[in-house]
Protein backbone atom coordinates (compact mmCIF):
# COMPACT_ATOMS: atom_id res chain seq x y z
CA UNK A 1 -9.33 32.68 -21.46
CA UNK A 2 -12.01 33.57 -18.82
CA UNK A 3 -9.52 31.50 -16.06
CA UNK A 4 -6.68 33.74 -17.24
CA UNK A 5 -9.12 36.99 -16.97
CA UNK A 6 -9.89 35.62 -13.25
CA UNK A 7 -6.64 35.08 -12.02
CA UNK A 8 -5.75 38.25 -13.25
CA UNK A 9 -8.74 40.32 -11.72
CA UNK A 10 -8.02 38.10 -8.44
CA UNK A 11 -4.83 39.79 -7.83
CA UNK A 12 -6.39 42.81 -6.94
CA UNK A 13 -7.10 41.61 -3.29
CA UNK A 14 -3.44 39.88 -3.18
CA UNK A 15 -0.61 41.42 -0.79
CA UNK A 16 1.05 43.57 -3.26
CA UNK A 17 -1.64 44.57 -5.65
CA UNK A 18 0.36 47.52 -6.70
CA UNK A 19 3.31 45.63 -7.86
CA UNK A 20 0.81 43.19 -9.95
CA UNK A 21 -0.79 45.87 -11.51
CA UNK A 22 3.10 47.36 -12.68
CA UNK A 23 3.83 43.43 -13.61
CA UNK A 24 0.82 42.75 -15.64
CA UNK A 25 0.42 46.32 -17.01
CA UNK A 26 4.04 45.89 -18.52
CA UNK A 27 3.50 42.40 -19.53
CA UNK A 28 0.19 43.08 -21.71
CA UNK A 29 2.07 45.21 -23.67
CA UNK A 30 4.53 43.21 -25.14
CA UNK A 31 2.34 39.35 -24.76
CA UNK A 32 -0.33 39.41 -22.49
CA UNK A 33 -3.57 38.56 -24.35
CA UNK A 34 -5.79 40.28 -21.11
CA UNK A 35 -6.17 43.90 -20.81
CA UNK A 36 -4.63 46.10 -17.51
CA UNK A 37 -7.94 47.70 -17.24
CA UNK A 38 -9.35 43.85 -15.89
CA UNK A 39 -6.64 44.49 -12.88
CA UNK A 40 -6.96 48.36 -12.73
CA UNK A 41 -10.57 48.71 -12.35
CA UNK A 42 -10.80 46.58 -9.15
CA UNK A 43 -8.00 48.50 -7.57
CA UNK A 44 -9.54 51.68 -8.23
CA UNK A 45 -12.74 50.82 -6.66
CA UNK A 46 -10.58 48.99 -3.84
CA UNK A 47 -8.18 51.89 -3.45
CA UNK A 48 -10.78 54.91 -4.41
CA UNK A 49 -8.04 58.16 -3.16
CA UNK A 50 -4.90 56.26 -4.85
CA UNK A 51 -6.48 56.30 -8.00
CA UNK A 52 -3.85 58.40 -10.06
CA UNK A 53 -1.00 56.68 -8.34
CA UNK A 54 -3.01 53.70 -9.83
CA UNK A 55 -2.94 55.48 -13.03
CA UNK A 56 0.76 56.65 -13.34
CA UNK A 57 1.90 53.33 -12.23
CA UNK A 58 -0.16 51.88 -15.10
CA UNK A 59 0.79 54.02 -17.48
CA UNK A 60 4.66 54.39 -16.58
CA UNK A 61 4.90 50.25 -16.71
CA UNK A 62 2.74 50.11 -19.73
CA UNK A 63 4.67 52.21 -22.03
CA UNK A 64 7.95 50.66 -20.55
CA UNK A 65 6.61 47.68 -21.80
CA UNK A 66 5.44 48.93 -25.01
CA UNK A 67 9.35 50.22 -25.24
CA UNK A 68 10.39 46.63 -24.72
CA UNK A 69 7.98 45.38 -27.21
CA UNK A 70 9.85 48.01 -29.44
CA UNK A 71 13.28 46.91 -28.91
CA UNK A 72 11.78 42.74 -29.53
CA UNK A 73 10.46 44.15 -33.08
CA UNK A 74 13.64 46.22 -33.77
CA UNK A 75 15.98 43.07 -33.72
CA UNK A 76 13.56 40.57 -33.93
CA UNK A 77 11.68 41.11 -36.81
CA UNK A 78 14.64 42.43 -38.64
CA UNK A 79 16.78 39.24 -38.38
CA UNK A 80 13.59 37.23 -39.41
CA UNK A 81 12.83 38.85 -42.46
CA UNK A 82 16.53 38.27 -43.37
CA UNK A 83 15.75 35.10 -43.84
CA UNK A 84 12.34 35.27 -45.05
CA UNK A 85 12.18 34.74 -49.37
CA UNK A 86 12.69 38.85 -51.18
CA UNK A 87 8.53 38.37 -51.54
CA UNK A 88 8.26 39.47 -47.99
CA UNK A 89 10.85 41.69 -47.93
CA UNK A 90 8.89 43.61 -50.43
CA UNK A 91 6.19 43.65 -48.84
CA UNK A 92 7.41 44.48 -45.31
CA UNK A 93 9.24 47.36 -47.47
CA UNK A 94 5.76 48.46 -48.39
CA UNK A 95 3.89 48.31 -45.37
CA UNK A 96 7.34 50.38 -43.65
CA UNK A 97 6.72 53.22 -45.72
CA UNK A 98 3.27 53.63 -44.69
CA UNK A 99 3.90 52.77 -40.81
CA UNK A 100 7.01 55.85 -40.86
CA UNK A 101 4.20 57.98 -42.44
CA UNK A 102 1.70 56.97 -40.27
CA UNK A 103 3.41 55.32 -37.47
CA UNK A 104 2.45 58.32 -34.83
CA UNK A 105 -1.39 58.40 -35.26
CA UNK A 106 -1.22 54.11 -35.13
CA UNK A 107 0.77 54.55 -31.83
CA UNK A 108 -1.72 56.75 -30.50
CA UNK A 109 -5.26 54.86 -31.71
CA UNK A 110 -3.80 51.43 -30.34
CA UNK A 111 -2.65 53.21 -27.25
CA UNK A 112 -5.66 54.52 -26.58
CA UNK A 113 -8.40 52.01 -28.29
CA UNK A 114 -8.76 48.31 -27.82
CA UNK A 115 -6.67 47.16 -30.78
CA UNK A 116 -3.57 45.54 -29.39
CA UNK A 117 -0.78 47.68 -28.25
CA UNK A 118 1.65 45.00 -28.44
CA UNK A 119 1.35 44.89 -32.36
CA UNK A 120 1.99 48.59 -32.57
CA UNK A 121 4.77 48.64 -30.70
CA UNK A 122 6.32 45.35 -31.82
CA UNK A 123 5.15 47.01 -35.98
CA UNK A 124 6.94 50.04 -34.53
CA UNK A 125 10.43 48.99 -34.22
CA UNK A 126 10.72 46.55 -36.63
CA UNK A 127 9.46 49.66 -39.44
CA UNK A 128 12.09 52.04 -37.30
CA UNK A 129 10.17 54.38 -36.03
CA UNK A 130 11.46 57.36 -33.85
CA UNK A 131 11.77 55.90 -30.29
CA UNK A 132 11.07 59.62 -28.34
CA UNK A 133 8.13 59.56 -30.85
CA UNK A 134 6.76 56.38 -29.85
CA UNK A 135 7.28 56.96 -26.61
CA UNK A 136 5.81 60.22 -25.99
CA UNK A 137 2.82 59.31 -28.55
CA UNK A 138 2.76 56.06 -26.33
CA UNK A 139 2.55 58.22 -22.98
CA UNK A 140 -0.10 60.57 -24.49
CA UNK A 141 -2.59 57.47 -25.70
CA UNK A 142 -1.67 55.11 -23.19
CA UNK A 143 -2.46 58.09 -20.60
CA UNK A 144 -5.27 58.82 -21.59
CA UNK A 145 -6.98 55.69 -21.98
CA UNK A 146 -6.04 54.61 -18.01
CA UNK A 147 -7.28 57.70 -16.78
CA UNK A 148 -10.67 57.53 -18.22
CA UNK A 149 -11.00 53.53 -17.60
CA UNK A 150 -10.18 55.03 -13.89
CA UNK A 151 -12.23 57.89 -14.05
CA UNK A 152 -15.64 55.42 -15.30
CA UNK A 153 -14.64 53.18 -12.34
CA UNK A 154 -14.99 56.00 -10.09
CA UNK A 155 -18.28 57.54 -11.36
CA UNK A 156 -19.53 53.98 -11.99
CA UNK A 157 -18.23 51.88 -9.17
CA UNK A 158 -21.59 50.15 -8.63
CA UNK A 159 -21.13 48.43 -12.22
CA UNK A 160 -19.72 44.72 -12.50
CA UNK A 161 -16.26 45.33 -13.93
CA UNK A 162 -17.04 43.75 -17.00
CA UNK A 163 -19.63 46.55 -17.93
CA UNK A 164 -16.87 49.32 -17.10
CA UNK A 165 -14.55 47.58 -19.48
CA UNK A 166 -16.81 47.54 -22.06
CA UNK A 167 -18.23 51.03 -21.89
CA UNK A 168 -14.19 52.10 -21.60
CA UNK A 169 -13.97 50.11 -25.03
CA UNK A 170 -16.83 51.38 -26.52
CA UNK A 171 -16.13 55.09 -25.79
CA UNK A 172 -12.39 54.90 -26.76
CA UNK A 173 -13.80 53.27 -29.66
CA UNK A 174 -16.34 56.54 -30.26
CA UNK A 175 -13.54 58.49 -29.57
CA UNK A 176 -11.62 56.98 -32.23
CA UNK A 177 -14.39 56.86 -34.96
CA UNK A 178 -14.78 60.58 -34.26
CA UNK A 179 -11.41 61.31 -35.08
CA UNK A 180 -11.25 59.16 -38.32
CA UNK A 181 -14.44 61.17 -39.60
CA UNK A 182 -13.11 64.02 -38.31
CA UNK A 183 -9.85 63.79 -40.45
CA UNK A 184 -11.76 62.27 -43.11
CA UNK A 185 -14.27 65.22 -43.76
């Protein structure tokens, strides 16, 4: 996994980081087990005044990928259970009635925390969610977890990346705690 995490963090000084950074950020979010942020953090610090281009073009690919993942789970996941025994069917049933429920506020904690997007979005369409819905709670979470992994790099540009990821994890992860207590009490 680290080689992977290299390769990807290496493309920030390749010819076209830009277009890597749209490639991978749309890739992680339908099967790419490394995070954006491992590419987007280097390019901020490399490209400090294109920042929220950096951002935008993140976030635009990201949720177009998240939209693909949507579409996979749609007819994927559908046709499978077809052939899955009724057991599962049941279930899947089940778990669909809490995801249309629910679906919005999972969109917008894996968006924006470091659960997988990718299972959202794939859980998404396969439970037939509203696509405007997942898309514009997709925008909203996605947004706002690439500008404050951009905004840390900024303030905090003398860190190792690593450390920025993890302080991005751990305060989307504060964030999100907050929020469950919040709705809780």
């Amino acid at each position: 996994m680290s080689k992977l995490y290299n390769k990807v963090a290496s493309l920030a000084d390749s010819k076209y980081p830009f277009l890597f950074l749209g490639f991978i950020s749309y890739i992680e979010a339908i099967v790419l087990p490394i995070p954006t942020d491992v590419l987007l953090v280097p390019l901020v610090i490399a490209f400090p005044r294109r920042w929220i281009l950096l951002c935008i073009i993140t976030v635009l690919t990201s949720v177009a990928g998240g939209v693909t993942g949507f579409i996979i789970g749609k007819y994927t996941l559908s046709y499978a259970l077809s052939i899955f025994p009724a057991g599962i069917n049941d279930a899947f049933l089940s778990s669909k009635i809490w995801f249309v429920e629910n679906g919005v506020f999972s969109v917008l904690v894996a968006g924006f925390s470091p659960i997988p997007y990718k299972v959202i979005a794939l859980t998404a369409g396969a439970c037939d969610m509203n696509l405007t819905v997942f898309t514009l709670a997709s925008i909203f979470s996605r947004g706002l977890r690439f500008f404050l992994v951009s905004w840390l790099s900024l303030r905090f540009q003398k860190l190792r990346s690593y450390k920025l990821y993890f302080y991005a994890d751990l305060t989307g992860w504060a964030i999100m705690i907050s929020i469950f207590v919040a709705i809780i009490l």
